[in-house]
C-alpha atoms as a PDB file:
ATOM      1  CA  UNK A   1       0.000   0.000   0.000  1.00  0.00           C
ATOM      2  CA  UNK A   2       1.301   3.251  -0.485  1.00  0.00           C
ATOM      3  CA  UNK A   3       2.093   5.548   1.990  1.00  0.00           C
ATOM      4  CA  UNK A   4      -0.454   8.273   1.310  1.00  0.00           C
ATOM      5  CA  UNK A   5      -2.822   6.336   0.566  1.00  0.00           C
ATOM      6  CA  UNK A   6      -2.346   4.488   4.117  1.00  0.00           C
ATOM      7  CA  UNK A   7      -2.229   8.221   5.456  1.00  0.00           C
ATOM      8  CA  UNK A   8      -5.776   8.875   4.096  1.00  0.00           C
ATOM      9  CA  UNK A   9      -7.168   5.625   5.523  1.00  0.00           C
ATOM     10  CA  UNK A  10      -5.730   5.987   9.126  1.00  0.00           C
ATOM     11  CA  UNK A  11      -7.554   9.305   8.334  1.00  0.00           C
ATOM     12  CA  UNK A  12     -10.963   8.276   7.911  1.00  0.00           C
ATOM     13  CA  UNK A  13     -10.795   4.981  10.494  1.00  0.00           C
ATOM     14  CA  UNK A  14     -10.090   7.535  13.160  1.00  0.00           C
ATOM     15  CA  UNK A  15     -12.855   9.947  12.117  1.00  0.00           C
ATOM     16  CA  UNK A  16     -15.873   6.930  11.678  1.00  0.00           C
ATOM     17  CA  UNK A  17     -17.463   7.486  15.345  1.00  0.00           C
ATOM     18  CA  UNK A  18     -17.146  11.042  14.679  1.00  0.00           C
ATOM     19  CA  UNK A  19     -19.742  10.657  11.854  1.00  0.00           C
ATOM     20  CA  UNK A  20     -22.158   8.320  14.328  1.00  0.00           C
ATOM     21  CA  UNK A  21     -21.923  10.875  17.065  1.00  0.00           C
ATOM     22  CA  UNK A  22     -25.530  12.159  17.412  1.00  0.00           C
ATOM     23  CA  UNK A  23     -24.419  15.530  18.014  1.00  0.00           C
ATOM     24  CA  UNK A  24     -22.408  15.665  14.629  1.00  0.00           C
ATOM     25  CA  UNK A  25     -26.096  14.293  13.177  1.00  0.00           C
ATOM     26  CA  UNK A  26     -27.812  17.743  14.663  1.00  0.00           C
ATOM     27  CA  UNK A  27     -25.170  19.945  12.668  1.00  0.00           C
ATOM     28  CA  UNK A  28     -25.393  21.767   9.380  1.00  0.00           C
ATOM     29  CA  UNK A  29     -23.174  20.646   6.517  1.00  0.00           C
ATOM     30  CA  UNK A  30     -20.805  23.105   7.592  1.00  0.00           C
ATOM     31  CA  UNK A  31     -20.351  22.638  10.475  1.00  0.00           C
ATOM     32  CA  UNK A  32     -19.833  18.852   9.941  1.00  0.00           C
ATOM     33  CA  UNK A  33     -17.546  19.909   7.214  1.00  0.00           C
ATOM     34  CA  UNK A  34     -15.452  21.753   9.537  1.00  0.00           C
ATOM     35  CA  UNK A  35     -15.334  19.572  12.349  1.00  0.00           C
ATOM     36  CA  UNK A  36     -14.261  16.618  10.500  1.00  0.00           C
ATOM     37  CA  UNK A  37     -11.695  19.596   8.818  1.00  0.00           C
ATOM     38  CA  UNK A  38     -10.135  20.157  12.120  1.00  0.00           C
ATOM     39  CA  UNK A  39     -10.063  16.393  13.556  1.00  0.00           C
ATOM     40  CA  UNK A  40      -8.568  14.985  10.161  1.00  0.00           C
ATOM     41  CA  UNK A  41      -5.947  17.828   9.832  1.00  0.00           C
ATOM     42  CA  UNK A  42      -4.891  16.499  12.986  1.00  0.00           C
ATOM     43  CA  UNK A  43      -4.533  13.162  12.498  1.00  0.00           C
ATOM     44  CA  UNK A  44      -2.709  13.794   9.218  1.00  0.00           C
ATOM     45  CA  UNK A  45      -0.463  15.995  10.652  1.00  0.00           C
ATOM     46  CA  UNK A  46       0.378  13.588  13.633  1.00  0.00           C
ATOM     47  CA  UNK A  47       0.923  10.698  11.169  1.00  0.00           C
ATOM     48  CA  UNK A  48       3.263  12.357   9.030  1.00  0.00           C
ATOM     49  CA  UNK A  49       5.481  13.273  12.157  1.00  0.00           C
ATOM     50  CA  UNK A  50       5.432   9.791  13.598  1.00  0.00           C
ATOM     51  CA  UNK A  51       5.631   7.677  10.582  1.00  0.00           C
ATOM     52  CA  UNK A  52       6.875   9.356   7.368  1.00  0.00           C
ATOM     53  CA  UNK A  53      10.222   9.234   8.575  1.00  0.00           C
ATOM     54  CA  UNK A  54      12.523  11.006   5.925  1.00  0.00           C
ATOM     55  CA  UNK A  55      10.051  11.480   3.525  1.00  0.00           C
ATOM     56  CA  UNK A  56       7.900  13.877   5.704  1.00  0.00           C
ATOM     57  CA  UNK A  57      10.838  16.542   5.015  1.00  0.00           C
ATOM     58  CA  UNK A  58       9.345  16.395   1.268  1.00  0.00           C
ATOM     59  CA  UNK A  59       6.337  18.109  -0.447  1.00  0.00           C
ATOM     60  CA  UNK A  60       3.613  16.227   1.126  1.00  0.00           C
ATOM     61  CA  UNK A  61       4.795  16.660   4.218  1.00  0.00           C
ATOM     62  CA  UNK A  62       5.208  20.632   3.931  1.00  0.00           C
ATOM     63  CA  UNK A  63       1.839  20.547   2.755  1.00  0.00           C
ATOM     64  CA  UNK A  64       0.341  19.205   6.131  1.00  0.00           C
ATOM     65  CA  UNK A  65       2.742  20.888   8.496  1.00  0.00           C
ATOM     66  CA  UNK A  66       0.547  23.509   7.545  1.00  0.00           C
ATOM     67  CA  UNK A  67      -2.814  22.537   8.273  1.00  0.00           C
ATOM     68  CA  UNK A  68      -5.155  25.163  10.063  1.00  0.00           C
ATOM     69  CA  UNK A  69      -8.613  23.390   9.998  1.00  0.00           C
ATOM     70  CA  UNK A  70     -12.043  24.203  10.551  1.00  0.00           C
ATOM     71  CA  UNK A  71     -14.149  26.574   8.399  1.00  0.00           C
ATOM     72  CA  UNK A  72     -10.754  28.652   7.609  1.00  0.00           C
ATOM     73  CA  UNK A  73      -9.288  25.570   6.595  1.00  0.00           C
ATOM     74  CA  UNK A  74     -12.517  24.248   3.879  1.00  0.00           C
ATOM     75  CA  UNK A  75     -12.186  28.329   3.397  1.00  0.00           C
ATOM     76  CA  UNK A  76      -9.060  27.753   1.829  1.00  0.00           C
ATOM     77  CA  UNK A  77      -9.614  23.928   0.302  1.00  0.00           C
ATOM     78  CA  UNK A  78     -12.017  25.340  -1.791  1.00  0.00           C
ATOM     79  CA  UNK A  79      -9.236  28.121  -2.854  1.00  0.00           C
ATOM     80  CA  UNK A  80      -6.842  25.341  -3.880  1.00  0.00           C
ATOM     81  CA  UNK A  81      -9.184  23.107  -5.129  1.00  0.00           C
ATOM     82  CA  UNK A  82      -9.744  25.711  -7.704  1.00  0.00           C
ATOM     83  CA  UNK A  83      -6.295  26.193  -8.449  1.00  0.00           C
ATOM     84  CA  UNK A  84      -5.138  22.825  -8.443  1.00  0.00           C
ATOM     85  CA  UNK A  85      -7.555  22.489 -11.375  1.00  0.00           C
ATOM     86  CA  UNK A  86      -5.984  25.143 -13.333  1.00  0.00           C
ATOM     87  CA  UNK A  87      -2.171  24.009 -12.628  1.00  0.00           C
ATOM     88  CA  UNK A  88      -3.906  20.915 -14.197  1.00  0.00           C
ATOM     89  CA  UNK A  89      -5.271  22.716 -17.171  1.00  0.00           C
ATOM     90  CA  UNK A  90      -2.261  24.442 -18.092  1.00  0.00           C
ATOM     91  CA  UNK A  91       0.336  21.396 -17.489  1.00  0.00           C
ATOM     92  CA  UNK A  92      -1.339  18.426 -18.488  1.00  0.00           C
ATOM     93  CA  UNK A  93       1.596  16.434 -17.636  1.00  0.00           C
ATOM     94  CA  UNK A  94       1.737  17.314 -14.275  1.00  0.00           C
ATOM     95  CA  UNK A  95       0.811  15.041 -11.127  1.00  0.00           C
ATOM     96  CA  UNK A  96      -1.404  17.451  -9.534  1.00  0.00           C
ATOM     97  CA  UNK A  97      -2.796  16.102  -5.825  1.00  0.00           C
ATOM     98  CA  UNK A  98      -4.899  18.285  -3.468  1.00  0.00           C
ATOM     99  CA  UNK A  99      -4.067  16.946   0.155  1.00  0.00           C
ATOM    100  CA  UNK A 100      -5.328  18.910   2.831  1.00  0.00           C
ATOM    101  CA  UNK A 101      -5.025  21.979   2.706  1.00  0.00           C
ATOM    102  CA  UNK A 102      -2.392  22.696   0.073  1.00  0.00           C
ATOM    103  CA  UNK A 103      -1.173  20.742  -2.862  1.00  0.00           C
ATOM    104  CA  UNK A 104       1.584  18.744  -3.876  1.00  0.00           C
ATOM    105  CA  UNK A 105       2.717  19.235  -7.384  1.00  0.00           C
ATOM    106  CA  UNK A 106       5.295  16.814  -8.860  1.00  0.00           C
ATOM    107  CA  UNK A 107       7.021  17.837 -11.991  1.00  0.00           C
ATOM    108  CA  UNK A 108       9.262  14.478 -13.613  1.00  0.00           C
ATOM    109  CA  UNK A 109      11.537  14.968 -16.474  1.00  0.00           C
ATOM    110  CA  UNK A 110       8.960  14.752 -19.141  1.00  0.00           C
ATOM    111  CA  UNK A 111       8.162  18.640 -17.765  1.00  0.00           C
ATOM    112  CA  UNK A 112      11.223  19.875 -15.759  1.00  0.00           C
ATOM    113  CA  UNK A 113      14.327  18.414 -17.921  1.00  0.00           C
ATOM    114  CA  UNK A 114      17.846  19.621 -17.132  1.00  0.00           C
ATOM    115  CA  UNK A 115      21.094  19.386 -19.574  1.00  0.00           C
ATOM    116  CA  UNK A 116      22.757  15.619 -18.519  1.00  0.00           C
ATOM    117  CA  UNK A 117      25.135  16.029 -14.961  1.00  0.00           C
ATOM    118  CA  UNK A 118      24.497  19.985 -14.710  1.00  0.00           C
ATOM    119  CA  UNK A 119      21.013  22.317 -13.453  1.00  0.00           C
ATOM    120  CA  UNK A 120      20.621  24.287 -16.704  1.00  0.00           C
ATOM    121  CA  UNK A 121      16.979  24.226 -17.486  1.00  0.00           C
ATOM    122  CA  UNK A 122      16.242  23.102 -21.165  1.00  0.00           C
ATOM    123  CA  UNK A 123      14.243  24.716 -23.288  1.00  0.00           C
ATOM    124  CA  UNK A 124      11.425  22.519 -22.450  1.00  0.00           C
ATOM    125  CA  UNK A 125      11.260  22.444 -19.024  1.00  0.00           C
ATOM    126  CA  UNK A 126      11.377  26.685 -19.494  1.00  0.00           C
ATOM    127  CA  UNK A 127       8.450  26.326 -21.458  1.00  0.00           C
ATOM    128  CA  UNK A 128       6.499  24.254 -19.163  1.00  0.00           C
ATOM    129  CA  UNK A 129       7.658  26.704 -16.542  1.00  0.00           C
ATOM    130  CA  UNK A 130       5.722  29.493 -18.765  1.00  0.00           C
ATOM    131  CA  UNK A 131       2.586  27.593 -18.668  1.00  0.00           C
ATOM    132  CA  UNK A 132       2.480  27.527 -14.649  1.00  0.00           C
ATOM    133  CA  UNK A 133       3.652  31.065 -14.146  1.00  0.00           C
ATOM    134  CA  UNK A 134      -0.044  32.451 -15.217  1.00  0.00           C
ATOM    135  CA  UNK A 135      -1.187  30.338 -12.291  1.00  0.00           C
ATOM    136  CA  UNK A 136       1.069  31.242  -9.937  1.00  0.00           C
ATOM    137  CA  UNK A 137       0.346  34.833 -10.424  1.00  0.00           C
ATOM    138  CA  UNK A 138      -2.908  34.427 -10.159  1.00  0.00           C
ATOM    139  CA  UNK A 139      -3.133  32.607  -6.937  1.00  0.00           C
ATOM    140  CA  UNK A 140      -0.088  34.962  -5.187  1.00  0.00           C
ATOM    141  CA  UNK A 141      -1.018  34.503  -1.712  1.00  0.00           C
ATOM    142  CA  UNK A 142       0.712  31.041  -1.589  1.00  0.00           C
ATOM    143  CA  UNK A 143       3.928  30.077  -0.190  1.00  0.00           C
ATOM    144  CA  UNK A 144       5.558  27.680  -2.294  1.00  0.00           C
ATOM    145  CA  UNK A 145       8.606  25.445  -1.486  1.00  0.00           C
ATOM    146  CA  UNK A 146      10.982  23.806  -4.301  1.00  0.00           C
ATOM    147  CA  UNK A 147      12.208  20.485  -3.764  1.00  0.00           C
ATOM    148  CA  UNK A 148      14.848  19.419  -6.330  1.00  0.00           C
ATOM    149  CA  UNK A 149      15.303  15.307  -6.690  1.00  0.00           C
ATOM    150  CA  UNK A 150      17.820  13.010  -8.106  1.00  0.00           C
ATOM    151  CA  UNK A 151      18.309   9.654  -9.003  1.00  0.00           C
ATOM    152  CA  UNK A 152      21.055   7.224  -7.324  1.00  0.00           C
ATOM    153  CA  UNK A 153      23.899   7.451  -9.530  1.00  0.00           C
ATOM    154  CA  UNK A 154      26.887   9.248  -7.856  1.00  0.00           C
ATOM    155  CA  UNK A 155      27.965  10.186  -5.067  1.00  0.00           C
ATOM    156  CA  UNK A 156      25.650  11.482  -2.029  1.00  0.00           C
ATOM    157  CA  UNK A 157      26.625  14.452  -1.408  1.00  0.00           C
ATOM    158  CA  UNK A 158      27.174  15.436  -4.916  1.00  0.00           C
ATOM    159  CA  UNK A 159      23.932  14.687  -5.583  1.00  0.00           C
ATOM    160  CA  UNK A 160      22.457  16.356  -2.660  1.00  0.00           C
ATOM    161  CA  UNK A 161      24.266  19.288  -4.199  1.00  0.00           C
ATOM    162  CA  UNK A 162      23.257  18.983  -7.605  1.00  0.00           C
ATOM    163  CA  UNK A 163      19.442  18.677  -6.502  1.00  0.00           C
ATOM    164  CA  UNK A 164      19.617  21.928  -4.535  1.00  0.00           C
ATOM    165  CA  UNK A 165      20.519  23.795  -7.619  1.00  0.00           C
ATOM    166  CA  UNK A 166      18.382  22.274  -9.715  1.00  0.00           C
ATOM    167  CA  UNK A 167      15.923  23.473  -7.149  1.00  0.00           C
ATOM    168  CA  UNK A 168      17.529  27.071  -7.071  1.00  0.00           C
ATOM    169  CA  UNK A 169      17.477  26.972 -11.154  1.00  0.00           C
ATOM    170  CA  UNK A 170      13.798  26.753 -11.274  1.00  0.00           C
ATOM    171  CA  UNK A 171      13.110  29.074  -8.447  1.00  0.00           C
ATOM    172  CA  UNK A 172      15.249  31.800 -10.353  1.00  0.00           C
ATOM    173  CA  UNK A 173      13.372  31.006 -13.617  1.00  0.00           C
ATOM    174  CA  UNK A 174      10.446  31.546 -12.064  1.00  0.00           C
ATOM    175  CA  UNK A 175      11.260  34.972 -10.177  1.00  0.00           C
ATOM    176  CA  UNK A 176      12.405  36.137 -13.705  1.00  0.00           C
ATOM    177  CA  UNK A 177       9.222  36.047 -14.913  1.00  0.00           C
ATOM    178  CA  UNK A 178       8.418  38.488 -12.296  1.00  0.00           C
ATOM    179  CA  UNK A 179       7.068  36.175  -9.611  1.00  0.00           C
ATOM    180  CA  UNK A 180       7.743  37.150  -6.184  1.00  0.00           C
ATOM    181  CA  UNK A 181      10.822  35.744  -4.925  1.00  0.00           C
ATOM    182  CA  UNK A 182       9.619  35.781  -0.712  1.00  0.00           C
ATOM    183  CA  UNK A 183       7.007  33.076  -1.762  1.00  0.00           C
ATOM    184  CA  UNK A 184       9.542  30.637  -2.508  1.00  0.00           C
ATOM    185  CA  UNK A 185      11.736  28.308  -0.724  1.00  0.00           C
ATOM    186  CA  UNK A 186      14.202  25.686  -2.159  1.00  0.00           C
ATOM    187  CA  UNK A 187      15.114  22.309  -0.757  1.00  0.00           C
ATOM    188  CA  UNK A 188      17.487  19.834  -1.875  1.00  0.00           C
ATOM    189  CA  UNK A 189      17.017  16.066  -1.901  1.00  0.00           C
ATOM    190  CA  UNK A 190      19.305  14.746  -3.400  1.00  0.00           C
ATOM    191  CA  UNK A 191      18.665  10.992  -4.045  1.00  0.00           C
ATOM    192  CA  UNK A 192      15.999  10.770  -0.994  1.00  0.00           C
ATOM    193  CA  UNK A 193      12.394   9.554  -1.084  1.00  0.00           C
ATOM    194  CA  UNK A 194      12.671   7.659  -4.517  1.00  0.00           C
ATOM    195  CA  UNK A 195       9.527   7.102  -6.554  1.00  0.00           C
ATOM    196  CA  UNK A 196      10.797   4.776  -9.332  1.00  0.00           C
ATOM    197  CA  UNK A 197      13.120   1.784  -9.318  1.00  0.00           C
ATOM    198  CA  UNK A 198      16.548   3.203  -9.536  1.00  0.00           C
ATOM    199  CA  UNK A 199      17.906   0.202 -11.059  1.00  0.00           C
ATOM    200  CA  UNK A 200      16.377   1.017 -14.229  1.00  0.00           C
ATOM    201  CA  UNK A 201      16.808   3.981 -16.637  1.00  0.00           C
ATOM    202  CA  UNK A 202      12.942   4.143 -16.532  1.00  0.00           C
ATOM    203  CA  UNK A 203      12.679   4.637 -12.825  1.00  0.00           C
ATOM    204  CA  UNK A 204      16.335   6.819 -12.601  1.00  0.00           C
ATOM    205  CA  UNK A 205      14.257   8.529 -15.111  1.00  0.00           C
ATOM    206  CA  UNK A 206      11.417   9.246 -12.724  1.00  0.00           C
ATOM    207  CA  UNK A 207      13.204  10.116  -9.815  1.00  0.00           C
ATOM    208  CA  UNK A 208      14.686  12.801 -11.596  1.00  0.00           C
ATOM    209  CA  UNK A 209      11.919  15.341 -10.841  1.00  0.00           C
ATOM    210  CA  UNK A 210      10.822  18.379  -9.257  1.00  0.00           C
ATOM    211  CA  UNK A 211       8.235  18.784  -6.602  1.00  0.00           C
ATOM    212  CA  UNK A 212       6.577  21.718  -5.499  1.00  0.00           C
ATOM    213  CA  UNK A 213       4.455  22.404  -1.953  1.00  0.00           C
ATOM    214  CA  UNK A 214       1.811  24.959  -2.351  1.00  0.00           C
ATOM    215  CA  UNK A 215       0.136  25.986   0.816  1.00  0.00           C
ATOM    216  CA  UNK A 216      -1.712  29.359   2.021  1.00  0.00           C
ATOM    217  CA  UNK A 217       0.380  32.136   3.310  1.00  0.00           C
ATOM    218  CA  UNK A 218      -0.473  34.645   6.220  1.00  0.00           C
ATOM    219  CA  UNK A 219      -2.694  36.945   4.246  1.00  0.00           C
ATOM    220  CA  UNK A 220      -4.803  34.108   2.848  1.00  0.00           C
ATOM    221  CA  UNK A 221      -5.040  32.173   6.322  1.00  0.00           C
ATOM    222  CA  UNK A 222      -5.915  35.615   8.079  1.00  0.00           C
ATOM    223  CA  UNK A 223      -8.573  35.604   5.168  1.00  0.00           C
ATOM    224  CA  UNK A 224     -10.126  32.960   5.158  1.00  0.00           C
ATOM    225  CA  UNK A 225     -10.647  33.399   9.252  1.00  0.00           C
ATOM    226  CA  UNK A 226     -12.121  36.119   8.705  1.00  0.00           C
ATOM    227  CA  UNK A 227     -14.237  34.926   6.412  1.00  0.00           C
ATOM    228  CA  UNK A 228     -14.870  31.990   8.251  1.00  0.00           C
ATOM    229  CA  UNK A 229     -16.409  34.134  11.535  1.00  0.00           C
ATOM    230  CA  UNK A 230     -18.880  35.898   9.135  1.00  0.00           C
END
């Protein structure tokens, strides 16, 4: 089973007696929505810092060390549900997955290629870039986190290195197209948290990727609590 898929049903084992409880039956969809919100945010979040281990330092778990739950949080789901569906639209190629409250946005080297051994974007990956900027611009009150992969071949540390600027290539490709530098943050990887078999040139292929947290920033949190106490 995969991992967050064994995440999401931990999830929803723990939240079944909520769902009985006759006082959840006397709420209003909202209500419900938010209360289940809050209680799975917290489960999700204490999951990923007991069991994800190494990989919790990755995307998905940047997206839910930053859960805020409740009506704020479905306040901004519904914010990146929207845009998730857009970063869809304009990157087909993309693995686009909403969890939580933020989304985790994995880019492999059929969008994000670099030239072999160094972190000079190609001209494809620059164009695929161009199709997310619009998107990014749109939805500004997000802070977003780089995290540059590798596969296995070589040696740690170089590649450790070699992800980081990877990361950091993208990140200034991105604030040349006038995005807002503050929103970003860049994380090396290196050869952690693989997602294909790194015995084979298909998987080394795979692994050599680019993910991307998205999750609210201050404004949009302070936001949607406001408009969650209308």
């Amino acid at each position: 089973m995969k991992k967050g898929m064994a995440i999401v049903m931990v999830g929803l084992l723990t939240l079944g007696p909520l769902a009985g409880c006759e006082a959840v039956k006397n709420t209003n969809k909202t209500q419900r929505g938010a209360a289940i919100g809050a209680a799975a945010g917290a489960v999700l979040g204490g999951v990923i810092g007991n069991n994800a281990g190494k990989g919790g330092n990755g995307a998905l778990g940047a997206v839910l060390g930053g859960v805020v739950g409740g009506v704020a949080g479905g306040v901004i789901g519904n914010k990146m549900d929207k845009q998730a569906r857009e970063i869809q639209t304009a990157l087909p190629g993309a693995q686009v997955e909403r969890v939580g409250e933020g989304i985790k946005l994995v880019l492999g080297e059929n969008a994000v290629r670099f030239d072999f051994n160094k972190a000079t974007l190609t001209a494809a990956a620059r164009t695929n870039l161009d199709n997310l900027v619009p998107v990014f611009r749109e939805y500004a009150d997000t802070d977003i986190k780089i995290f540059g992969y590798t596969d296995s071949k070589g040696a740690d540390a170089y590649n450790l290195d070699l992800s980081e600027k990877r990361a950091l290539a993208v990140e200034r490709y991105l604030e040349s197209k006038g995005l807002n530098m503050s929103r970003f943050q860049i994380v090396g990887m290196g050869e952690a948290d693989p997602i294909g078999d790194n015995e084979t040139e298909a998987g080394r292929a795979m692994n050599r990727r680019v993910e991307f947290s998205i999750v609210a920033n201050e404004k949009m949190k302070q936001e949607a609590q406001r408009e969650a106490g209308r």
